[in-house]
Protein backbone atom coordinates (compact mmCIF):
# COMPACT_ATOMS: atom_id res chain seq x y z
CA UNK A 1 13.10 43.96 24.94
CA UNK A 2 10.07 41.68 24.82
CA UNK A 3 9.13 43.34 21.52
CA UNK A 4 12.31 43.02 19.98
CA UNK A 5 12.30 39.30 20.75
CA UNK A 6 9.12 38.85 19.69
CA UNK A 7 9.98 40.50 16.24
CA UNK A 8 12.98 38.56 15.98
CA UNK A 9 11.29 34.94 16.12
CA UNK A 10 8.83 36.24 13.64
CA UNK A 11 10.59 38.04 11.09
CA UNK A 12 14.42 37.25 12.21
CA UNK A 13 16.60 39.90 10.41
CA UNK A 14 14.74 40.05 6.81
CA UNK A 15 11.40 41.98 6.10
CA UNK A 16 9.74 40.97 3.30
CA UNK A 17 6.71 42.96 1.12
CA UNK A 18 4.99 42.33 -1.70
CA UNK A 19 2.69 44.16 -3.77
CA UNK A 20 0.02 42.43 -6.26
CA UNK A 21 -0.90 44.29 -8.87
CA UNK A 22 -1.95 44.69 -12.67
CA UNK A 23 0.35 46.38 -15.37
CA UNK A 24 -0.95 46.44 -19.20
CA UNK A 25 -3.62 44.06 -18.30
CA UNK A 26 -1.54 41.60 -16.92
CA UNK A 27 -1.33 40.08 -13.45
CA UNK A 28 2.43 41.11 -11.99
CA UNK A 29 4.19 40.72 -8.29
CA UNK A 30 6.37 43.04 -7.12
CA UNK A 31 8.79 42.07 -3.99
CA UNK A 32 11.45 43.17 -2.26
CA UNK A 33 13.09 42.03 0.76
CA UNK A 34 14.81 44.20 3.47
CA UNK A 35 17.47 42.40 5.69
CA UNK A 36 18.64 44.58 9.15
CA UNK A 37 22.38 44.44 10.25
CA UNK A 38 23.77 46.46 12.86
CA UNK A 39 20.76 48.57 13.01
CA UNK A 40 21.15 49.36 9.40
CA UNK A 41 18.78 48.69 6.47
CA UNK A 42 19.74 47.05 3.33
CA UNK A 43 18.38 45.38 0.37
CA UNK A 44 18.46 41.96 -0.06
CA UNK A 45 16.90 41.38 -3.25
CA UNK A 46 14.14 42.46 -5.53
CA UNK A 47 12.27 40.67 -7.71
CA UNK A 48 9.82 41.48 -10.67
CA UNK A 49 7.78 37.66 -11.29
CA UNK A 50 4.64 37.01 -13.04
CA UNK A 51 3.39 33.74 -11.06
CA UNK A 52 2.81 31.92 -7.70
CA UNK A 53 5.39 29.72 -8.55
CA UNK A 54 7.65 31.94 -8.99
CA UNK A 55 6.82 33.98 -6.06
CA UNK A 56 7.00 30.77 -3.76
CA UNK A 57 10.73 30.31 -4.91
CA UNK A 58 11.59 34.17 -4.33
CA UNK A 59 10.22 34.52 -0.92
CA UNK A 60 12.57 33.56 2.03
CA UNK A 61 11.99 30.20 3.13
CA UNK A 62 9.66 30.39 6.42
CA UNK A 63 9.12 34.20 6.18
CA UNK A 64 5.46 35.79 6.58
CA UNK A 65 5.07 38.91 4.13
CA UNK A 66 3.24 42.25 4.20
CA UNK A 67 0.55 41.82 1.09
CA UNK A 68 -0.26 45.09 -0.86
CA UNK A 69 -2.86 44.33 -3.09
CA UNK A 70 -3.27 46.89 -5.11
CA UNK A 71 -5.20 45.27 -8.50
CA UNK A 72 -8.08 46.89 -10.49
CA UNK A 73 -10.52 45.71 -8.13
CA UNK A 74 -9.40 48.48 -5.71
CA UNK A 75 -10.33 51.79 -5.48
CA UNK A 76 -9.19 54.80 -4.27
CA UNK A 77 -10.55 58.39 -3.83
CA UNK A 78 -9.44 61.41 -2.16
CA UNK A 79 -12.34 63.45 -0.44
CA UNK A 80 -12.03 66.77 1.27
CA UNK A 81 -13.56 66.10 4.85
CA UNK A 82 -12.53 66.61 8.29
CA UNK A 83 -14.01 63.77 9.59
CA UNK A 84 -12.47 61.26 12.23
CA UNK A 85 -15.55 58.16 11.83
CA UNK A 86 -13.75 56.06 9.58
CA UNK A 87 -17.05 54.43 7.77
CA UNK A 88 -18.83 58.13 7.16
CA UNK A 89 -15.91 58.65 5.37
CA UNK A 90 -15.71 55.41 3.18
CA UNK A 91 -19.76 56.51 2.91
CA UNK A 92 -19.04 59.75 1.30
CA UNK A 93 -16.61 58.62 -0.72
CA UNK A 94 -18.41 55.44 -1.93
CA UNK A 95 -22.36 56.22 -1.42
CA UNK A 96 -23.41 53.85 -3.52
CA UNK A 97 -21.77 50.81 -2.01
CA UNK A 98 -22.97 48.08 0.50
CA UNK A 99 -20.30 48.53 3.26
CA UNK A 100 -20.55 45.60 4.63
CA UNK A 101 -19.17 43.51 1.43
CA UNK A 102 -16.29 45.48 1.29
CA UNK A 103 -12.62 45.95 3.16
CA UNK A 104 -11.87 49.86 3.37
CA UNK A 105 -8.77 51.80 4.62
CA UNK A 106 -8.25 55.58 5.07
CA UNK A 107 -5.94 57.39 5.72
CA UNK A 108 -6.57 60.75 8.03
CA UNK A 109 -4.71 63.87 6.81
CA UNK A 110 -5.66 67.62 7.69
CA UNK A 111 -7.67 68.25 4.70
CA UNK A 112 -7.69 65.57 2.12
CA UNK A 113 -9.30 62.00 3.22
CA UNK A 114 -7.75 59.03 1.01
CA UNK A 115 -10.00 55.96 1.08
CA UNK A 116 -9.45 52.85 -0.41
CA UNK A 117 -11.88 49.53 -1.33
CA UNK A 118 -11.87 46.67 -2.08
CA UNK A 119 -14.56 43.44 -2.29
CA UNK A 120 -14.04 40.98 0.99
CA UNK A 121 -14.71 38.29 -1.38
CA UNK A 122 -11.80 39.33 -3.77
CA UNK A 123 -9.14 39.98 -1.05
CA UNK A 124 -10.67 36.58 0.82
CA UNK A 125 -9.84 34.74 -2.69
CA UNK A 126 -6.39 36.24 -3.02
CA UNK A 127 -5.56 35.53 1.00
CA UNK A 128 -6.80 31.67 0.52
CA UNK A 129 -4.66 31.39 -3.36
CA UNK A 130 -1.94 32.78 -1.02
CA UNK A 131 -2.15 30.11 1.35
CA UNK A 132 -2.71 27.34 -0.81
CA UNK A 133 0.45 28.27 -2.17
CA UNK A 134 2.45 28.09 0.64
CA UNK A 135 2.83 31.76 1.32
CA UNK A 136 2.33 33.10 4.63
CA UNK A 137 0.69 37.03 4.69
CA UNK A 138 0.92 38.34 8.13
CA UNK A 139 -0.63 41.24 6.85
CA UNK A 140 -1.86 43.48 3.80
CA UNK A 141 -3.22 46.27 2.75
CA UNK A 142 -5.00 47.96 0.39
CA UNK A 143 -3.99 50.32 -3.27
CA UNK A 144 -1.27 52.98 -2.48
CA UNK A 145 -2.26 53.50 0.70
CA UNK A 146 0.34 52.29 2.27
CA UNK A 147 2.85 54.68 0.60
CA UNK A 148 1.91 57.07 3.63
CA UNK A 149 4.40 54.87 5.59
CA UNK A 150 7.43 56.39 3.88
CA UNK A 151 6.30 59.91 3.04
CA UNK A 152 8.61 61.38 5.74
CA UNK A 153 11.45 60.40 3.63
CA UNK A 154 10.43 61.63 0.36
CA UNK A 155 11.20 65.57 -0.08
CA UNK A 156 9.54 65.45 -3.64
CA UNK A 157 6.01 67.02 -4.69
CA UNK A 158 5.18 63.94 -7.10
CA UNK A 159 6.80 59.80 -6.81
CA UNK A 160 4.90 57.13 -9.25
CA UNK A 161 3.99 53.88 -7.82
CA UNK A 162 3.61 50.81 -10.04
CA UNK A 163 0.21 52.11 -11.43
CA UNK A 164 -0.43 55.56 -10.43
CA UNK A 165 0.77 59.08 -9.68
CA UNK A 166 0.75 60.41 -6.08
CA UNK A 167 0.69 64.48 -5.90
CA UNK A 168 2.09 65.69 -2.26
CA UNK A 169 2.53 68.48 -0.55
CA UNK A 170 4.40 68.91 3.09
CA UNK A 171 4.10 64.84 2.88
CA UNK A 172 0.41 64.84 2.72
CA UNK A 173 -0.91 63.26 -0.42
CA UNK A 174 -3.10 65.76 -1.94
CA UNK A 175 -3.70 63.90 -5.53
CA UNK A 176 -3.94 60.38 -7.43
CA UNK A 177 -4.04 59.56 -10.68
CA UNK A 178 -4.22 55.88 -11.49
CA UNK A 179 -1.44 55.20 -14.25
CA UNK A 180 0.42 52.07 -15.18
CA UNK A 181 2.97 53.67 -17.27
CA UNK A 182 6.19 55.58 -17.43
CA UNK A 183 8.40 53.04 -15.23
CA UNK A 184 11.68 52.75 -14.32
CA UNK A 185 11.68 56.06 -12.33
CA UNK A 186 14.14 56.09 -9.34
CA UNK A 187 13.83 57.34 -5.96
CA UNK A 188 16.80 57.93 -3.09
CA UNK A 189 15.12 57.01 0.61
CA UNK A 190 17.23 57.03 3.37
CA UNK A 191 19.98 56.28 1.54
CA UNK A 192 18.21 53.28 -0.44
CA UNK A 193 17.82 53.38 -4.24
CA UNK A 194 14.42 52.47 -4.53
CA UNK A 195 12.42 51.51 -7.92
CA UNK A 196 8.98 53.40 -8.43
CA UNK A 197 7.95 49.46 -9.04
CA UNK A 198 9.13 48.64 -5.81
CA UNK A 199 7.69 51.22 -3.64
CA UNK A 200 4.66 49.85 -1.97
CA UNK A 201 6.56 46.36 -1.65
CA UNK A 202 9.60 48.54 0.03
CA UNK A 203 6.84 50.22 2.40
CA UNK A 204 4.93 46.86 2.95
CA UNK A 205 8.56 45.43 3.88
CA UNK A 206 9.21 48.66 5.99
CA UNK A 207 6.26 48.87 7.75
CA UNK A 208 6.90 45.00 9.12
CA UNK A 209 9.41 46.64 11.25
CA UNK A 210 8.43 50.19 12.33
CA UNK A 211 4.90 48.97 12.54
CA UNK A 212 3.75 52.47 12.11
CA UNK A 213 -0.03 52.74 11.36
CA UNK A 214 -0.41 55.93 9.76
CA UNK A 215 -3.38 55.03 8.36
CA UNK A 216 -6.96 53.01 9.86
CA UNK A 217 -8.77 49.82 8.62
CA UNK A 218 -12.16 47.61 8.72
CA UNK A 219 -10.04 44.51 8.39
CA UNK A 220 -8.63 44.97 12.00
CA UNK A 221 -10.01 41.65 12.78
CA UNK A 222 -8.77 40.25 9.53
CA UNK A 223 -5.25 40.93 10.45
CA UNK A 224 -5.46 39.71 14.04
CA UNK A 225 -6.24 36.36 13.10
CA UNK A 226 -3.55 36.04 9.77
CA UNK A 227 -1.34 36.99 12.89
CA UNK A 228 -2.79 34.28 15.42
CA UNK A 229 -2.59 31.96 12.70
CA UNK A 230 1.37 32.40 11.81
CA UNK A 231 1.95 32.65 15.64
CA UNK A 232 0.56 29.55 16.22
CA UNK A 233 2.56 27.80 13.33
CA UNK A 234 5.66 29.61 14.53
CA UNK A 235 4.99 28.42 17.99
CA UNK A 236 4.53 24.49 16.65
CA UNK A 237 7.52 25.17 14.83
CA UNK A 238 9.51 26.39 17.13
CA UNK A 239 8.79 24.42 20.00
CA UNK A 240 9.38 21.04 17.22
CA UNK A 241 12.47 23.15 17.17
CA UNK A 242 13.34 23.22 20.64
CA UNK A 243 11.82 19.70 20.76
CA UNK A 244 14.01 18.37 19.17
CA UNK A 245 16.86 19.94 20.07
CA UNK A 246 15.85 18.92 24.02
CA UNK A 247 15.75 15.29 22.68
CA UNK A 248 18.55 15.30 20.56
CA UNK A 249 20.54 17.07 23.91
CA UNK A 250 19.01 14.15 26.11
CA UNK A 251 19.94 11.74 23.86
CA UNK A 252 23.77 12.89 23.43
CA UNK A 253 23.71 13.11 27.31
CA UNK A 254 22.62 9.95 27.74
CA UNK A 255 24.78 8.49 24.96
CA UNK A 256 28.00 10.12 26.60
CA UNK A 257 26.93 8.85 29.76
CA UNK A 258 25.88 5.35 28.39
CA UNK A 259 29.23 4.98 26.75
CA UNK A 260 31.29 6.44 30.11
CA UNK A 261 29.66 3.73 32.23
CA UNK A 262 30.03 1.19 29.30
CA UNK A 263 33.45 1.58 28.64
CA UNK A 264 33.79 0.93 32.65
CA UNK A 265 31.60 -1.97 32.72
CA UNK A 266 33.54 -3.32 29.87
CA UNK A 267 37.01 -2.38 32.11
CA UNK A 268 35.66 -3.94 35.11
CA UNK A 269 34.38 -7.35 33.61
CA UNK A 270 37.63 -7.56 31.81
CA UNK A 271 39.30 -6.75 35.30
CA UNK A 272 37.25 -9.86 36.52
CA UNK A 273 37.62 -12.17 34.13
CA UNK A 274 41.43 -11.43 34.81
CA UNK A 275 40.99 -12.24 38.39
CA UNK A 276 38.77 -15.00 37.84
CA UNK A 277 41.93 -16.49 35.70
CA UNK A 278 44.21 -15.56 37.80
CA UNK A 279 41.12 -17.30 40.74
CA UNK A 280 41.84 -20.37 39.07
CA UNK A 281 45.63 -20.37 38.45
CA UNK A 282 45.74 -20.07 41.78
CA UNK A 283 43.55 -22.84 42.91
CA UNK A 284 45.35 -24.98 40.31
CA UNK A 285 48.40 -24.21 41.66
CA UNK A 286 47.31 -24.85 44.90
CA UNK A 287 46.41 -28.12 44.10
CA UNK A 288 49.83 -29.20 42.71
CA UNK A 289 51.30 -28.03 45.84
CA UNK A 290 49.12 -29.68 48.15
CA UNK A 291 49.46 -32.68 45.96
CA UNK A 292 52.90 -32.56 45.72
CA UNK A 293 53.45 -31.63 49.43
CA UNK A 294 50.83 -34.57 50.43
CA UNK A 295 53.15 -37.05 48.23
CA UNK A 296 56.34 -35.71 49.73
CA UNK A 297 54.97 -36.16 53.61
CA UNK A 298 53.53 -39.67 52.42
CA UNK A 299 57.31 -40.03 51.21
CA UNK A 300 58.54 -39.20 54.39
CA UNK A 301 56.44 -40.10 57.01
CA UNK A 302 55.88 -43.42 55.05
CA UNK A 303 59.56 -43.95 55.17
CA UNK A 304 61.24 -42.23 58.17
CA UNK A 305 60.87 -45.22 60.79
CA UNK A 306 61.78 -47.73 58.03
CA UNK A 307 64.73 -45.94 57.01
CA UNK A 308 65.84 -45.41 60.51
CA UNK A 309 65.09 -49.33 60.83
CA UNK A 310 67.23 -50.15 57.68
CA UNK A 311 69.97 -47.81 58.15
CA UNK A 312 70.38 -49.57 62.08
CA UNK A 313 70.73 -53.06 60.81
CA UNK A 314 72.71 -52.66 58.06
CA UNK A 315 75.14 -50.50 60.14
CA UNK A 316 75.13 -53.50 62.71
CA UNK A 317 76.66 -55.77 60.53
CA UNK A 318 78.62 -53.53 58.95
CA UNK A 319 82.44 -54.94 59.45
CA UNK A 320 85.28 -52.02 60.33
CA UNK A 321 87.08 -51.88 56.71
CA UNK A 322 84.03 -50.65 55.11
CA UNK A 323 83.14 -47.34 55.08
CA UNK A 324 79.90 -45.91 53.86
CA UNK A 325 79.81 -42.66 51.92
CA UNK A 326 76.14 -43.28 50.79
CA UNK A 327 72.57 -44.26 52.42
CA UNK A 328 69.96 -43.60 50.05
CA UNK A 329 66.46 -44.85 50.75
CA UNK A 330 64.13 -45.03 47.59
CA UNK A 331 66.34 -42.71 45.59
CA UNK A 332 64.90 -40.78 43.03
CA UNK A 333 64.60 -41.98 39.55
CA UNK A 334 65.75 -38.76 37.80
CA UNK A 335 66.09 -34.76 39.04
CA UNK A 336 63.14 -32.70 40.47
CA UNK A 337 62.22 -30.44 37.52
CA UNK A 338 59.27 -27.70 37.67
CA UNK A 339 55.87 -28.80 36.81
CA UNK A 340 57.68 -32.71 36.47
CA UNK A 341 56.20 -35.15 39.35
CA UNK A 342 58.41 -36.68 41.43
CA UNK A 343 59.50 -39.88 41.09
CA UNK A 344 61.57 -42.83 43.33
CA UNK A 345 62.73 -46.75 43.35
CA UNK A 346 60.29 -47.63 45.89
CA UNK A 347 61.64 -50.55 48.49
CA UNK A 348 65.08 -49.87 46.77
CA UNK A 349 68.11 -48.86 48.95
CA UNK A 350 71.36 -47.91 47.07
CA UNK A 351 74.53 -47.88 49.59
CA UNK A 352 78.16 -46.65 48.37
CA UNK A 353 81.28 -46.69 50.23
CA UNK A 354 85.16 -47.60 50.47
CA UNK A 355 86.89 -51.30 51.54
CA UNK A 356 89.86 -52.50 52.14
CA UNK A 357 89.50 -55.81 52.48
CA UNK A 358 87.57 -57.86 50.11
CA UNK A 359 86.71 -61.01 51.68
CA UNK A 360 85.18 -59.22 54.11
CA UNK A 361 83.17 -57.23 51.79
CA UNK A 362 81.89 -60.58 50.45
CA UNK A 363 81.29 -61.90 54.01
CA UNK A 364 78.91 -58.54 54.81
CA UNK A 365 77.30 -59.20 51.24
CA UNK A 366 76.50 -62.81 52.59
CA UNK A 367 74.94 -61.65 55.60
CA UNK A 368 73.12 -58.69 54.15
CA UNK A 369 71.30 -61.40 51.87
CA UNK A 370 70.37 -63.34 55.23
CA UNK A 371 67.98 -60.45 56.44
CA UNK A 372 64.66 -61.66 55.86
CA UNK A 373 63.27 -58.19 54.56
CA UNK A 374 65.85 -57.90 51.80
CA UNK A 375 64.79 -59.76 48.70
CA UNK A 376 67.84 -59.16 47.11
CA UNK A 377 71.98 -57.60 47.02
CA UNK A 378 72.81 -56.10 43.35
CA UNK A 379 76.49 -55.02 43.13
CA UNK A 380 76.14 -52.38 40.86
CA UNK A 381 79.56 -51.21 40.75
CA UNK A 382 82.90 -52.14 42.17
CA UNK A 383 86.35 -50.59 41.10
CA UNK A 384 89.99 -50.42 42.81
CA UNK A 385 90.80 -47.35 43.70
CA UNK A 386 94.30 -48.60 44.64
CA UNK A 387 96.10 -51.76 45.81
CA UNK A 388 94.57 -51.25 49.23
CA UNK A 389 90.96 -50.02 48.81
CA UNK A 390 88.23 -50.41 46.69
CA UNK A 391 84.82 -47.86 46.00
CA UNK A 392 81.19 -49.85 45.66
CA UNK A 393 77.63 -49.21 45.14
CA UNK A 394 74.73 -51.95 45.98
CA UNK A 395 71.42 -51.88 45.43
CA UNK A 396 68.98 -53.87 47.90
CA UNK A 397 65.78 -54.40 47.43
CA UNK A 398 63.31 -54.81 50.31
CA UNK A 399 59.99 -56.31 50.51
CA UNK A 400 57.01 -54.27 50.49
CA UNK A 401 54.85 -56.25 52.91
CA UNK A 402 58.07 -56.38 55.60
CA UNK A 403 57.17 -54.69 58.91
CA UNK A 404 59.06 -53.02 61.10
């Protein structure tokens, strides 16, 4: 499980190989890219380019590739030795070579030894042009080696690479001939229609996946650290990845909890602000009613002994064929209307009623003008209501500075 997660954040579903090489003199890439669904393989895309650039454009964005390099500067040889020691056997095949400037990678069959060589500084240039241009190798390999990796599925006694001819027999190799022409050769593996161009890419690719080393190397160390090196990028990447995605997460959280508790702020200072109206309508109101009740108890308590005062004497001389219908003490100037102040005749008193016998209604008016505290005796109105009684109204006024 480990493994498989592992591969998965390395390679994802798409395996990618490519195979540098030479063909008529000319530098050429081969590359093909595997993609794995449902435990199936399947071929993305091939591609055939001349250039870096080109190759930069082709490759997956983000995906490491198994290198083949398999130009003129490698060699191969096929020895008959049943040796295991890896570098006796690169000796024998190569005597003449200084091992130690040189990458070399055998594969170990029953009889026939294939070795293959190539300069450190050559395969160092290649691995750095790679880099500088953006492509990540997580691996490589060296001349048509690698097609060892896909024998198994081959039931032929001869398949052509890119630039040579590979004799086998019971899926050893047992012969090869270096030879960059007669292309366009197909081959059916596993069910995949495979170019004879594309076969060491399609191995490289394959060989990402089943990671099965069929074949030993003095680059071990080589390929260790092309793999620290992507895992460490992948890990920076991946954890910017996951980063980001933390902060972005935080950030939404936040936001959605930000705008929760500021969309009930907002509700609860509008909820004040409504009160705090609402606060002062109140207190406004309450003033106009203590204002208003103040001025009617002033009204009342300022007049209720004078009234009662008034109201005595003017009944007192009050003669038996008058009778009042009306005592109004400082009468209101006009109706009590919301919001409207109230307003009265202050020292006024307005008196209606019914007499029947007029001198005597002059006689009272006489002596209602002798009270000291009235200043004055208005008729405002008198009418017949018939031959034997008539309706009034008078006004008196009183002085203000009169005590009772």
């Amino acid at each position: 499980m480990k493994d498989k997660l592992i591969s998965y954040l390395k390679f994802g579903n798409r395996f990618c190989g490519v195979e540098h090489t030479h063909t008529h003199g000319k530098e050429i890439f081969y590359g093909l890219v595997l993609k794995k669904k449902n435990k199936q393989l399947d071929i993305e895309k091939s591609f055939e380019i001349p250039s870096f650039e080109d190759l930069k454009t082709s490759i997956p964005k983000g995906k490491p590739i198994h290198l083949v390099i398999n130009t003129k500067a490698v060699l191969t040889k096929l020895i008959e030795d049943k040796s295991k020691d890896m570098e006796k056997l690169t000796y024998k095949a190569f005597p003449n070579i200084k091992i130690e400037d040189f990458y070399y990678e055998v594969i170990q069959q029953e009889t026939y030894q294939v070795v293959s060589i190539c300069r450190k500084s050559h395969v160092n240039d290649l691995l750095e042009k790679y880099a500088l241009n953006g492509i990540t190798i997580i691996d490589f390999s060296l001349g048509n080696i690698l097609c060892s990796t896909i024998l198994q599925f081959i039931k032929l006694k001869t398949i052509k690479s890119s630039n040579a001819f590979i004799s086998l027999e019971e899926n050893k190799i047992t012969n090869i001939i270096t030879d960059d022409l007669k292309n366009g050769l197909k081959y059916d593996i596993n069910g995949l229609t495979i170019k004879n161009t594309e076969l060491l890419s399609f191995a490289a690719a394959l060989n990402l996946m089943i990671k099965d080393q069929a074949f030993q190397s003095s680059f071990l160390d080589k390929k260790n650290a092309l793999n620290i090196e992507f895992n460490q990028k992948l890990f920076t990447n991946q954890f910017l990845k996951m980063g980001l995605s933390v902060l972005f997460l935080v950030l939404l959280i936040n936001f959605l909890f930000f705008n929760h508790y500021y969309k009930e702020v907002n509700s609860l200072k509008e909820t004040a602000q409504v009160l705090e109206a609402s606060k002062v309508k109140m207190i406004n109101l309450n003033e106009k009613v203590q204002k208003s009740e103040k001025m009617v108890n002033d009204v009342l308590t300022g007049s209720s002994s004078k009234s009662s005062f008034y109201a005595h004497v003017i009944i007192n001389h009050l003669p038996e064929s008058i009778l009042l219908e009306e005592f109004n003490y400082q009468p209101l100037t006009k109706k009590i209307k919301d919001g409207k102040s109230i307003e009265n005749h202050k020292n006024t008193i307005v008196i209606s009623g019914h007499t029947k016998a007029r001198v005597l209604f002059s006689q009272w008016i006489s002596q209602l003008e002798t009270i000291p505290w009235i200043s004055s005796v208005n008729i405002v109105s008198f009418e017949d209501i018939n031959k034997a009684s008539s309706k009034f109204t008078l006004k008196l006024q009183i002085n203000d500075d009169t005590k009772n």
